[in-house]
C-alpha atoms as a PDB file:
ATOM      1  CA  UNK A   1    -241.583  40.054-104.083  1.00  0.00           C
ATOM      2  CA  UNK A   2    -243.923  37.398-102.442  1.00  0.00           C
ATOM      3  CA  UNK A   3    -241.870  35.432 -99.814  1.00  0.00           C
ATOM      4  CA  UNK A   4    -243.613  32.188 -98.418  1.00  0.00           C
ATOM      5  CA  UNK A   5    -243.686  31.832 -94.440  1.00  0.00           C
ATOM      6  CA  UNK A   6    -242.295  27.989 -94.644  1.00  0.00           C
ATOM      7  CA  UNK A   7    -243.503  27.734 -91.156  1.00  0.00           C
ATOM      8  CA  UNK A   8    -246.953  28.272 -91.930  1.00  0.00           C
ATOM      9  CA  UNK A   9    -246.743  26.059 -94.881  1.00  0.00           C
ATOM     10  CA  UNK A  10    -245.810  23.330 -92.686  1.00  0.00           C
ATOM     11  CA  UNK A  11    -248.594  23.868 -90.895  1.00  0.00           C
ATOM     12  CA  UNK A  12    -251.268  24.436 -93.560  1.00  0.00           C
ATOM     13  CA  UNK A  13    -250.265  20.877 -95.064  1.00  0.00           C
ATOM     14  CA  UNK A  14    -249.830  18.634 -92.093  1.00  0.00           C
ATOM     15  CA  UNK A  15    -253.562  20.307 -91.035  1.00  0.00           C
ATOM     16  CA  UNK A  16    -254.327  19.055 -94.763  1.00  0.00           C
ATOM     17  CA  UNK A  17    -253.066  15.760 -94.131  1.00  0.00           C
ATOM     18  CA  UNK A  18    -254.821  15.107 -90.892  1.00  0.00           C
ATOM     19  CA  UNK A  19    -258.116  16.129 -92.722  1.00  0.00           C
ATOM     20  CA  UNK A  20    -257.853  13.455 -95.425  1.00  0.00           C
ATOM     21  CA  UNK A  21    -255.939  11.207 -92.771  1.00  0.00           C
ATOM     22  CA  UNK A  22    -259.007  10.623 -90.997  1.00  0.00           C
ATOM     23  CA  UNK A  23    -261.321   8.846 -93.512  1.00  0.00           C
ATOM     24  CA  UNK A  24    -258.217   6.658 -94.821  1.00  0.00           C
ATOM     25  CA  UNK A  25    -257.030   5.637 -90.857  1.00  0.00           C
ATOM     26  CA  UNK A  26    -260.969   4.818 -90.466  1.00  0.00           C
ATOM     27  CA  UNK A  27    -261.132   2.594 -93.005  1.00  0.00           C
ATOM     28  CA  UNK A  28    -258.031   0.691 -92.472  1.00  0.00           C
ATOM     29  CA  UNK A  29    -259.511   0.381 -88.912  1.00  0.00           C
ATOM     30  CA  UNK A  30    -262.424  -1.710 -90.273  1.00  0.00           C
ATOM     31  CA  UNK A  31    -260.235  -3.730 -92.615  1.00  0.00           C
ATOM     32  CA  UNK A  32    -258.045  -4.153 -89.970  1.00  0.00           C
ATOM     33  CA  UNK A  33    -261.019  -5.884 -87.842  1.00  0.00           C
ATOM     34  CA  UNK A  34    -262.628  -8.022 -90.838  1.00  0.00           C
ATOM     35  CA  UNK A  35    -259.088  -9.249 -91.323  1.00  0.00           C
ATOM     36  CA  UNK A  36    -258.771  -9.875 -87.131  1.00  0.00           C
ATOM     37  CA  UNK A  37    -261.654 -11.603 -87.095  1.00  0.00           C
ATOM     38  CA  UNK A  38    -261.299 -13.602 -90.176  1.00  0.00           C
ATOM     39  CA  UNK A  39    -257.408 -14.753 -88.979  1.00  0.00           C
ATOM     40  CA  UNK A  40    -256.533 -13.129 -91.914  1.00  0.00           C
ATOM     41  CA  UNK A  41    -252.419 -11.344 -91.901  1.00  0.00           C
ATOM     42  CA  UNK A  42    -252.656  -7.812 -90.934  1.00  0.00           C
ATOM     43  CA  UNK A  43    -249.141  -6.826 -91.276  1.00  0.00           C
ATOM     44  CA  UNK A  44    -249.996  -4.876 -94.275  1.00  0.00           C
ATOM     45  CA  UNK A  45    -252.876  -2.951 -92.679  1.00  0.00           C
ATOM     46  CA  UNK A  46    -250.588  -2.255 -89.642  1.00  0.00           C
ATOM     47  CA  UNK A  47    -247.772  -0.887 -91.891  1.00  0.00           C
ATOM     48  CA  UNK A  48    -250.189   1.459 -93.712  1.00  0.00           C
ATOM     49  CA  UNK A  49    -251.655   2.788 -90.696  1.00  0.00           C
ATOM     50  CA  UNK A  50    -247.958   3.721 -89.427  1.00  0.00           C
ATOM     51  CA  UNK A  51    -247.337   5.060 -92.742  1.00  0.00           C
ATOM     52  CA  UNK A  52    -250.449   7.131 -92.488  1.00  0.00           C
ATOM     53  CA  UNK A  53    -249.591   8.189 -89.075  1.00  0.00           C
ATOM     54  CA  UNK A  54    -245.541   9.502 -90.076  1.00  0.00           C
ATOM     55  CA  UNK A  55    -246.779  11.462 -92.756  1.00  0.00           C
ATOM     56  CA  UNK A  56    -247.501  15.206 -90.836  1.00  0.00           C
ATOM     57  CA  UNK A  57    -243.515  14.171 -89.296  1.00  0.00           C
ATOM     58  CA  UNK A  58    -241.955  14.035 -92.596  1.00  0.00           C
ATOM     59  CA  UNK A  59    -243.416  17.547 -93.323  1.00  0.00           C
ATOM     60  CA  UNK A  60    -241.088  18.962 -90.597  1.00  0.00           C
ATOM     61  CA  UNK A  61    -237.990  17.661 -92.632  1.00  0.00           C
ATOM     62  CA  UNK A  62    -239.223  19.953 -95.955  1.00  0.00           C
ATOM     63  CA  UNK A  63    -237.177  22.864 -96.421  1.00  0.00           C
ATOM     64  CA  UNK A  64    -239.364  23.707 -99.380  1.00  0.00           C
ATOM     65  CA  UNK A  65    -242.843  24.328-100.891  1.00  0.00           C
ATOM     66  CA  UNK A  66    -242.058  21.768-103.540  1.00  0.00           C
ATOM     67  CA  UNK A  67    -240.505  19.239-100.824  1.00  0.00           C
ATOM     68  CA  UNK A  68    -243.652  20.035 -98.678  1.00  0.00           C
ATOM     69  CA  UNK A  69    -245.980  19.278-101.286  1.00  0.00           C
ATOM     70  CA  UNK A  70    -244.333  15.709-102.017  1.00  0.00           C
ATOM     71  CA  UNK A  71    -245.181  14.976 -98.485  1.00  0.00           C
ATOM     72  CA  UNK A  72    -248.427  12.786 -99.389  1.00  0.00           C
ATOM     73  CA  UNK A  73    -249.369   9.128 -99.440  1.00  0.00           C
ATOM     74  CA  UNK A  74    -251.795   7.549-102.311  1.00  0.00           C
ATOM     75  CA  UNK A  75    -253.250   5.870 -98.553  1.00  0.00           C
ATOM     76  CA  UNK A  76    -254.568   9.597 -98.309  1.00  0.00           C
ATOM     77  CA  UNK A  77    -256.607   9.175-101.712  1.00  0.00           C
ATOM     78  CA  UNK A  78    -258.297   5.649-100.921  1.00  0.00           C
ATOM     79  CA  UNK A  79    -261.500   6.128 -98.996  1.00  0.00           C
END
């Protein structure tokens, strides 16, 4: 029987979050300036970042590979 170190799954996906994290935080960075400089409202921006940056938290919550796996943001996809 194949058991699955939960643990280690944790890890693997937050590590796989921060990796696709990076991009998306980048480019709400710039956004985020455009908007600054144009006096645009940056409330949303701000709100996605912090979204962006909860994400590897809620993987400690997961009891499961399933839960685990639901752990993503479509902020993760848009680069």
């Amino acid at each position: 029987m194949i058991t699955i170190d939960i643990s280690k799954a944790k890890d693997i996906w937050k590590d796989k979050i921060r990796v696709a994290r990076k991009p998306a935080l980048e480019k709400l960075d710039v956004d985020y300036m455009r908007a600054n400089e144009s006096g645009s409202d940056t409330t949303s921006i701000v709100a996605d970042k912090q979204t962006l940056r909860d994400l590897p938290s809620q993987v400690d919550t997961a009891t499961t590979t399933d839960e685990i796996k639901a752990v993503w943001n479509d902020l993760l996809d848009k680069q």
